[in-house]
PDB file of N, CA and C in Angstrom:
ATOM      1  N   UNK A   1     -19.067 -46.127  35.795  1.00  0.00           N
ATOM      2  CA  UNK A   1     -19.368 -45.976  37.203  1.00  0.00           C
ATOM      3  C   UNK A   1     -18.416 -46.825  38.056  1.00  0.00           C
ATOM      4  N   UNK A   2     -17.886 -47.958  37.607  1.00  0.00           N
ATOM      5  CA  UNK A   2     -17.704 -49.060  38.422  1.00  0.00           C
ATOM      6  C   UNK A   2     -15.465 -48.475  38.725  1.00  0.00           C
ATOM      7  N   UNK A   3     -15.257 -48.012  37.966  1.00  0.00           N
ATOM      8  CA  UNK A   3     -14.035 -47.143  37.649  1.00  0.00           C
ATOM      9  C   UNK A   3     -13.872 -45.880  38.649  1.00  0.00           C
ATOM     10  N   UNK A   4     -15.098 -45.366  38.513  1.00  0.00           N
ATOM     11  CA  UNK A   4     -15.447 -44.046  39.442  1.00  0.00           C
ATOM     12  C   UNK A   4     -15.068 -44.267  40.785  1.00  0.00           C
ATOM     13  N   UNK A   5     -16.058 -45.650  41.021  1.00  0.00           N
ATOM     14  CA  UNK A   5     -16.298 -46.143  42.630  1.00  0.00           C
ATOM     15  C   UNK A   5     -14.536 -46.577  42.867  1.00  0.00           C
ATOM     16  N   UNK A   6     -13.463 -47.664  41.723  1.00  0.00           N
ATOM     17  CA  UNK A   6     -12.512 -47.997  42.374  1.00  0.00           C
ATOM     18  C   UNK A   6     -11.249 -47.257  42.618  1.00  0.00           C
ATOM     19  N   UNK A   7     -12.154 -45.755  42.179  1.00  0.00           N
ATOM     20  CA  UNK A   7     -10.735 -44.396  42.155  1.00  0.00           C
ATOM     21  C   UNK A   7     -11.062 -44.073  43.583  1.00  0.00           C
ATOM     22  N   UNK A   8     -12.362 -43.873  44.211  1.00  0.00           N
ATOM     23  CA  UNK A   8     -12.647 -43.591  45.388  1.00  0.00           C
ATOM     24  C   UNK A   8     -11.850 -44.356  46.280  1.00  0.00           C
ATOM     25  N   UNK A   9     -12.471 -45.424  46.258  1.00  0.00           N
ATOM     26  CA  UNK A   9     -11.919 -46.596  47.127  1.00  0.00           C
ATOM     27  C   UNK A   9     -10.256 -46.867  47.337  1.00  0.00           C
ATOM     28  N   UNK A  10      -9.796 -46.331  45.962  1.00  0.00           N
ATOM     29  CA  UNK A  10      -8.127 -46.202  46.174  1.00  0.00           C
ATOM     30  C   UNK A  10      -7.591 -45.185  46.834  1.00  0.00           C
ATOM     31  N   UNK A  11      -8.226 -44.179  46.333  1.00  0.00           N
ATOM     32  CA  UNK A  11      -8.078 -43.184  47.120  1.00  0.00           C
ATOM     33  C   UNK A  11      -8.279 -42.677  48.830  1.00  0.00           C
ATOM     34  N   UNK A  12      -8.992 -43.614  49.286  1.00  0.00           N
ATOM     35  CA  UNK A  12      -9.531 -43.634  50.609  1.00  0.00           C
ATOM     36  C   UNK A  12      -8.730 -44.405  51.300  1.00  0.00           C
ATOM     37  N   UNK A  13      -8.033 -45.774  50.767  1.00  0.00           N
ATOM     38  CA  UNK A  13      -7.185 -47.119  51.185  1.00  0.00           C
ATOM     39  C   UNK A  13      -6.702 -47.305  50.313  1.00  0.00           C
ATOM     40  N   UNK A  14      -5.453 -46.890  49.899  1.00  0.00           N
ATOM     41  CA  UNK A  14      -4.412 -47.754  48.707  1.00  0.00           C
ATOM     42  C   UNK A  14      -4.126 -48.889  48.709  1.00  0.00           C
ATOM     43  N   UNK A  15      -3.956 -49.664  47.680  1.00  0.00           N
ATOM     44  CA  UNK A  15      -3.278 -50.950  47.867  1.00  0.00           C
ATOM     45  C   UNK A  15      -4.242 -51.992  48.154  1.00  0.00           C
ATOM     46  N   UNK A  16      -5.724 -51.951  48.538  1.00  0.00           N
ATOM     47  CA  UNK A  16      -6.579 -53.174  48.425  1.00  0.00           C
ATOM     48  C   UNK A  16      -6.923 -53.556  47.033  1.00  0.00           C
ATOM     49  N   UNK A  17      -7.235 -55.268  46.947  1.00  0.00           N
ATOM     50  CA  UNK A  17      -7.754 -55.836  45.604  1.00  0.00           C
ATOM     51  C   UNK A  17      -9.431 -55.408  45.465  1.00  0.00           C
ATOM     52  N   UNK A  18      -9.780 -54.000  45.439  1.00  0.00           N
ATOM     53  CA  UNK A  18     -11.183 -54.140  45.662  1.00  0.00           C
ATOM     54  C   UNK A  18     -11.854 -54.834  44.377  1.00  0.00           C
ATOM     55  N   UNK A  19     -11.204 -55.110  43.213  1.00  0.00           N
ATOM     56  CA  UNK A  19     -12.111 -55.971  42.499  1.00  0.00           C
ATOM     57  C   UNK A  19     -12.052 -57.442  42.973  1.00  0.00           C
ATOM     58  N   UNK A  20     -11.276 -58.120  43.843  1.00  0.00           N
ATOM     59  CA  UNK A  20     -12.035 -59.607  43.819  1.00  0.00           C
ATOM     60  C   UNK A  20     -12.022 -59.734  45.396  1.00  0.00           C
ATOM     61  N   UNK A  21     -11.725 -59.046  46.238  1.00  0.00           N
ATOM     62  CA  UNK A  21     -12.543 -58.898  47.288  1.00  0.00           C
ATOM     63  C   UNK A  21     -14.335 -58.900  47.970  1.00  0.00           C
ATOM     64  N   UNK A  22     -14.828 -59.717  48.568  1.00  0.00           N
ATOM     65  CA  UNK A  22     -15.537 -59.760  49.043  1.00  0.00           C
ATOM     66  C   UNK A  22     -16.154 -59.432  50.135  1.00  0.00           C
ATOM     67  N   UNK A  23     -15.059 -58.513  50.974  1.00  0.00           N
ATOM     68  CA  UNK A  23     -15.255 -58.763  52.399  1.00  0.00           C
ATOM     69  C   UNK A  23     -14.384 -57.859  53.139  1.00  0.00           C
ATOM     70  N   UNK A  24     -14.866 -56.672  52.028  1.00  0.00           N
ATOM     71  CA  UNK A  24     -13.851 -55.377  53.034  1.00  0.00           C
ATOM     72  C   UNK A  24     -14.353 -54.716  54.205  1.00  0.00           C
ATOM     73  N   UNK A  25     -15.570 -55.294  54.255  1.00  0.00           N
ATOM     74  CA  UNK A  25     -16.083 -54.912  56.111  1.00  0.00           C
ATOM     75  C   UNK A  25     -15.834 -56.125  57.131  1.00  0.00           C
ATOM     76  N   UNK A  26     -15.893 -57.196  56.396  1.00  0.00           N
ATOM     77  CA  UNK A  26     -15.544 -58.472  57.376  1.00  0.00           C
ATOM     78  C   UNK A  26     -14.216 -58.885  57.730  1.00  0.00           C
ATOM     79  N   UNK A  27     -13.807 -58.164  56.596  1.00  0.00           N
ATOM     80  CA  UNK A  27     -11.775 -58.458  57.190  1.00  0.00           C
ATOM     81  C   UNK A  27     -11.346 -57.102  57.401  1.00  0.00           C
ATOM     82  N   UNK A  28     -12.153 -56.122  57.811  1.00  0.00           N
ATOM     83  CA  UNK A  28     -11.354 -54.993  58.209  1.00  0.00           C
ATOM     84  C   UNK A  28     -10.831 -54.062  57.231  1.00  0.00           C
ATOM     85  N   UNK A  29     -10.413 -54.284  56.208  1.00  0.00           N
ATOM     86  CA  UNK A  29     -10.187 -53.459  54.813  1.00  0.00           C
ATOM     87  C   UNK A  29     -10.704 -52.098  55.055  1.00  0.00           C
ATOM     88  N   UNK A  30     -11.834 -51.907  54.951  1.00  0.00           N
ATOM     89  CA  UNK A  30     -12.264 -51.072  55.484  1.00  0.00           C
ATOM     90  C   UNK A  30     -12.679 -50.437  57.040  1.00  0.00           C
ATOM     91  N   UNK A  31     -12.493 -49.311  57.764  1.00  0.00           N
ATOM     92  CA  UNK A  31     -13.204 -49.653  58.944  1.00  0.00           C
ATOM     93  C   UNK A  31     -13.917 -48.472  59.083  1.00  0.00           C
ATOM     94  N   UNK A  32     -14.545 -48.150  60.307  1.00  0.00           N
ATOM     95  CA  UNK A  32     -15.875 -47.270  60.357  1.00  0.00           C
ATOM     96  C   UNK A  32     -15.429 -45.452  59.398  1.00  0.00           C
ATOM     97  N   UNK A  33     -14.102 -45.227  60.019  1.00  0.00           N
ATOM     98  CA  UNK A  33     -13.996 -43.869  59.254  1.00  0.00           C
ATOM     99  C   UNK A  33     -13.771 -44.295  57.671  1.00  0.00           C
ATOM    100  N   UNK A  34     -13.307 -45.072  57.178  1.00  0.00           N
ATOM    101  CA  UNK A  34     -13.203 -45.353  55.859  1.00  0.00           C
ATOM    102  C   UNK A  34     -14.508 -45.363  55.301  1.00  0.00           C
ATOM    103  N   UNK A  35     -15.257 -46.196  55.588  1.00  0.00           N
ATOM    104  CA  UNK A  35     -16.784 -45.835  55.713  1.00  0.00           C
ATOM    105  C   UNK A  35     -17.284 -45.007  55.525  1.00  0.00           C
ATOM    106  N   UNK A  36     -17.727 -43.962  56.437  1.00  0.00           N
ATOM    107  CA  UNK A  36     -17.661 -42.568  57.049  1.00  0.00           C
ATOM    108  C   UNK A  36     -17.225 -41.459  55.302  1.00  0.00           C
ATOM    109  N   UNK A  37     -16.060 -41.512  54.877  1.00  0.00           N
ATOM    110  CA  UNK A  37     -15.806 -40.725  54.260  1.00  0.00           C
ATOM    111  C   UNK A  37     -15.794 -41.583  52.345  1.00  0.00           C
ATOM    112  N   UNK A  38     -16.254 -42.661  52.677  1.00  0.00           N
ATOM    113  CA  UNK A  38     -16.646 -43.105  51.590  1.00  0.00           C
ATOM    114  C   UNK A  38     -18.117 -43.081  50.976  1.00  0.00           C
ATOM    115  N   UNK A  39     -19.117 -43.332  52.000  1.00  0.00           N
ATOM    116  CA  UNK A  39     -20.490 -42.662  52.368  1.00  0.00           C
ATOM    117  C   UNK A  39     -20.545 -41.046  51.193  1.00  0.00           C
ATOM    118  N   UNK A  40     -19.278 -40.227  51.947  1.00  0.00           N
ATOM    119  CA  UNK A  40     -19.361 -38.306  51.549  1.00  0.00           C
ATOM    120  C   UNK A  40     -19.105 -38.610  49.876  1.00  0.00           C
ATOM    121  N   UNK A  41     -17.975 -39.466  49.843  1.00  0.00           N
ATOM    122  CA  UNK A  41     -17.385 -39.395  48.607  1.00  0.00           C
ATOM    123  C   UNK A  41     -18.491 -40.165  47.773  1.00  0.00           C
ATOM    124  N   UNK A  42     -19.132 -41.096  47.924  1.00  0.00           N
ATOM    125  CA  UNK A  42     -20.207 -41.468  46.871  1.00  0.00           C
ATOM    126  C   UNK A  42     -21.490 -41.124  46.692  1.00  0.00           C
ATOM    127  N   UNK A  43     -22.094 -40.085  47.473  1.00  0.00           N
ATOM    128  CA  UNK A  43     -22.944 -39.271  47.340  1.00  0.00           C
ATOM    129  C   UNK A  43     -22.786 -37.783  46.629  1.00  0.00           C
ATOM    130  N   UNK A  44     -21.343 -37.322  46.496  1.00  0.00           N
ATOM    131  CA  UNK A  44     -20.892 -36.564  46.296  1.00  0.00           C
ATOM    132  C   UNK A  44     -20.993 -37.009  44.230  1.00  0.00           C
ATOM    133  N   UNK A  45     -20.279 -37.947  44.364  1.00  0.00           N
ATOM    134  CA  UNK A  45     -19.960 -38.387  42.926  1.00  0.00           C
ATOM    135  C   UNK A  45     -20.803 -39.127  42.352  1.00  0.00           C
ATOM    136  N   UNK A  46     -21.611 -39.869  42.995  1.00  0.00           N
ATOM    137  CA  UNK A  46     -22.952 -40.093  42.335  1.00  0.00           C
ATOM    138  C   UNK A  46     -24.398 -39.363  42.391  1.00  0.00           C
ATOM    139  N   UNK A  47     -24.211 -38.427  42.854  1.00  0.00           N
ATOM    140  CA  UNK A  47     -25.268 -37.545  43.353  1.00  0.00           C
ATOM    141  C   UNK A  47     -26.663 -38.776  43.881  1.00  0.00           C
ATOM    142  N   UNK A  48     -26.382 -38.764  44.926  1.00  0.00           N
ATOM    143  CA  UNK A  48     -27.098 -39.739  46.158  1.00  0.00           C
ATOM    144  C   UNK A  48     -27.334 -39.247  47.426  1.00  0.00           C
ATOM    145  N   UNK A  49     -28.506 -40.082  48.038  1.00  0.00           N
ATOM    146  CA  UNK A  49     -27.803 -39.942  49.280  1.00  0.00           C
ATOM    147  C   UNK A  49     -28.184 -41.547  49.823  1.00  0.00           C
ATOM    148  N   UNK A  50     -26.963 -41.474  50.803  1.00  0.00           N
ATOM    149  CA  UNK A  50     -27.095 -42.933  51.197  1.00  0.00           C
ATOM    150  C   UNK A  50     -28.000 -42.840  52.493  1.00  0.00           C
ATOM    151  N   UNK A  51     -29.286 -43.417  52.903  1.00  0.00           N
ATOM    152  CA  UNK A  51     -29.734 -43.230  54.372  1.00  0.00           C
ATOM    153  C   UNK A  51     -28.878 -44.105  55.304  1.00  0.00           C
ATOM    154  N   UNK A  52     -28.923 -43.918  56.135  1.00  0.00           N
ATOM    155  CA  UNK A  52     -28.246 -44.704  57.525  1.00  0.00           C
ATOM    156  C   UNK A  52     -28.535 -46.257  57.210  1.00  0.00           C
ATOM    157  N   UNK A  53     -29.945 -46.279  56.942  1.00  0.00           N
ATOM    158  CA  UNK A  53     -30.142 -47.771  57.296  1.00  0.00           C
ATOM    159  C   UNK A  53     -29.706 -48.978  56.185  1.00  0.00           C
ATOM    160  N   UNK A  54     -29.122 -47.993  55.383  1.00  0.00           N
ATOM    161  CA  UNK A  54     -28.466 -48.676  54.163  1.00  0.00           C
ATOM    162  C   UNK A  54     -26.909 -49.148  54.294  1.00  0.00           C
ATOM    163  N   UNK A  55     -26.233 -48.283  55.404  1.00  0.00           N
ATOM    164  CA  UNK A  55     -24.874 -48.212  55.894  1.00  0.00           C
ATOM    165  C   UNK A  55     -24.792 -49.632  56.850  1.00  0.00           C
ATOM    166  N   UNK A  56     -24.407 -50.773  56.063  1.00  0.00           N
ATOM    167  CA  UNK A  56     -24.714 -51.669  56.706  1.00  0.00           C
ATOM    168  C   UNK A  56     -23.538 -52.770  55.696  1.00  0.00           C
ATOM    169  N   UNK A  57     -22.923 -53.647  56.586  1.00  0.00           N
ATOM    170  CA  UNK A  57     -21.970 -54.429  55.904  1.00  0.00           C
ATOM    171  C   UNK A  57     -22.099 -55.190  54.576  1.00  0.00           C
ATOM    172  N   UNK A  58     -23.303 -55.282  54.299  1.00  0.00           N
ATOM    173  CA  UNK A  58     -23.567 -56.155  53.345  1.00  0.00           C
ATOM    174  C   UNK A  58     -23.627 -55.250  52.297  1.00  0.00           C
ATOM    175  N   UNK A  59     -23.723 -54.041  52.177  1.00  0.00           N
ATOM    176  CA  UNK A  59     -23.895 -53.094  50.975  1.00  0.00           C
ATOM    177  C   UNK A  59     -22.426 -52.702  50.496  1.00  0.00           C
ATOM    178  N   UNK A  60     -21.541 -53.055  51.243  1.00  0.00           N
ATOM    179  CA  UNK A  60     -19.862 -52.583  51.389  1.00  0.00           C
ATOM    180  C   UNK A  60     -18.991 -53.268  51.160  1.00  0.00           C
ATOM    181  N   UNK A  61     -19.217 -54.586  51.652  1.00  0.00           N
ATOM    182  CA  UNK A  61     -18.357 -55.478  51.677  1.00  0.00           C
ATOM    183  C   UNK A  61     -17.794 -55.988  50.172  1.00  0.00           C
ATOM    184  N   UNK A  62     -18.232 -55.119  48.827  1.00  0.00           N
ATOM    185  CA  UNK A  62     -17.977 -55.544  47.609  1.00  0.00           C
ATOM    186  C   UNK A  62     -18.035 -54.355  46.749  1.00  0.00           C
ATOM    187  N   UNK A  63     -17.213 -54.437  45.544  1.00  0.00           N
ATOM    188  CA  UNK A  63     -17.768 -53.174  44.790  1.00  0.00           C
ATOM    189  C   UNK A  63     -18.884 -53.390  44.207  1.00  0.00           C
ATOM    190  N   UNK A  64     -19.521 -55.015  43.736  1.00  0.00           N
ATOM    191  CA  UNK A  64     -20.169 -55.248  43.167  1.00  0.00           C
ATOM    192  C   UNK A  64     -21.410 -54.747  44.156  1.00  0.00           C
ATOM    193  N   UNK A  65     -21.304 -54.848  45.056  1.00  0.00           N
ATOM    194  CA  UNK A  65     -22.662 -54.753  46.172  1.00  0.00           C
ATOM    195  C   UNK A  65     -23.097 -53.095  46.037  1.00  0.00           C
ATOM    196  N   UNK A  66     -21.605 -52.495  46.502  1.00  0.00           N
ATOM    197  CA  UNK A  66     -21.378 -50.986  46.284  1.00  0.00           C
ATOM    198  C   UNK A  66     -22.459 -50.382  45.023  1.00  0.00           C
ATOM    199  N   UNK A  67     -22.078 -50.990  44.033  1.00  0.00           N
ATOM    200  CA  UNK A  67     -22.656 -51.124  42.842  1.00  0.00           C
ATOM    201  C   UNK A  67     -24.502 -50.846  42.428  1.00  0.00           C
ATOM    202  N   UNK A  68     -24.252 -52.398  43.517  1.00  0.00           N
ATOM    203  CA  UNK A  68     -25.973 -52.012  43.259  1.00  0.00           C
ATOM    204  C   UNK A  68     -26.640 -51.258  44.282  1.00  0.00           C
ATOM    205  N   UNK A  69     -25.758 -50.727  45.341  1.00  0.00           N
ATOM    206  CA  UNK A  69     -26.801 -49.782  45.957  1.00  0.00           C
ATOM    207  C   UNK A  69     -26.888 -48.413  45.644  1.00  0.00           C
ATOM    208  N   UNK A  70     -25.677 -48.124  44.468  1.00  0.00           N
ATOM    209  CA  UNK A  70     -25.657 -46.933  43.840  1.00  0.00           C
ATOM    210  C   UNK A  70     -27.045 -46.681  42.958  1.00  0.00           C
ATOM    211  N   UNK A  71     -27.014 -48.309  42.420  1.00  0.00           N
ATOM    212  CA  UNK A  71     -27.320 -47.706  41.244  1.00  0.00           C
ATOM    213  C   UNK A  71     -29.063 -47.804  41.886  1.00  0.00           C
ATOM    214  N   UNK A  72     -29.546 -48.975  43.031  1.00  0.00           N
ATOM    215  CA  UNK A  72     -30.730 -48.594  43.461  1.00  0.00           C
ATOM    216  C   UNK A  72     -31.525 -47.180  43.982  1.00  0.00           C
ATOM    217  N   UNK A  73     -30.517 -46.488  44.661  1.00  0.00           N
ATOM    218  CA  UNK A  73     -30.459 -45.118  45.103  1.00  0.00           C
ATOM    219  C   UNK A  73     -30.994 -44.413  43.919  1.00  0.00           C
ATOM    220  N   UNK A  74     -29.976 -44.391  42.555  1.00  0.00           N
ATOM    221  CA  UNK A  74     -30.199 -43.498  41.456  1.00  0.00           C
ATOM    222  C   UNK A  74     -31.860 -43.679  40.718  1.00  0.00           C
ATOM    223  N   UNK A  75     -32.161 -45.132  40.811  1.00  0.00           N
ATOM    224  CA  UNK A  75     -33.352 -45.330  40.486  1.00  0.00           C
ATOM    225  C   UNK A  75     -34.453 -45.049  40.816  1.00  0.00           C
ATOM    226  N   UNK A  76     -34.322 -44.775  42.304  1.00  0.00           N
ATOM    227  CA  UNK A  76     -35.094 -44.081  43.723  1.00  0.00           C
ATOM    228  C   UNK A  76     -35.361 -42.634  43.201  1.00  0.00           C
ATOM    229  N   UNK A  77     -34.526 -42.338  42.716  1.00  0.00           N
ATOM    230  CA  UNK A  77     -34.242 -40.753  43.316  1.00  0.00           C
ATOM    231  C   UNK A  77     -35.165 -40.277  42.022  1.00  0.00           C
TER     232      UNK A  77
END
């Protein structure tokens, strides 16, 4: 999974360290459309859905975070 998420993420923004990054919403790394179409792309590939109120910096700002809201979602579902 964690491979899955950093093909997305390359694919969306080349060239970030998203494994030891912490803080790709707080330094900009990411910004709202990156977001936006990263949201499509991990619902798509994890079969999810993310609600709004989950779209929130602290779920983003890491793959590790990324991580666990995948995998909370999948547990949900």
């Amino acid at each position: 999974m964690r491979n899955d998420l950093l093909e997305i993420l390359e694919n969306i923004k080349p060239g970030v360290d998203y494994e030891n990054l912490n803080t790709l919403i707080d330094e900009h790394y990411l910004d709202s459309l990156s977001i936006l179409s990263l949201v499509a792309e991990l619902e798509d590939e994890f079969d999810i859905v993310i609600p709004t109120v989950e779209i929130i910096p602290a779920n983003f700002n890491s793959v590790d975070n990324m991580l666990k809201l995948i995998e909370k979602l999948q547990e949900e579902d």
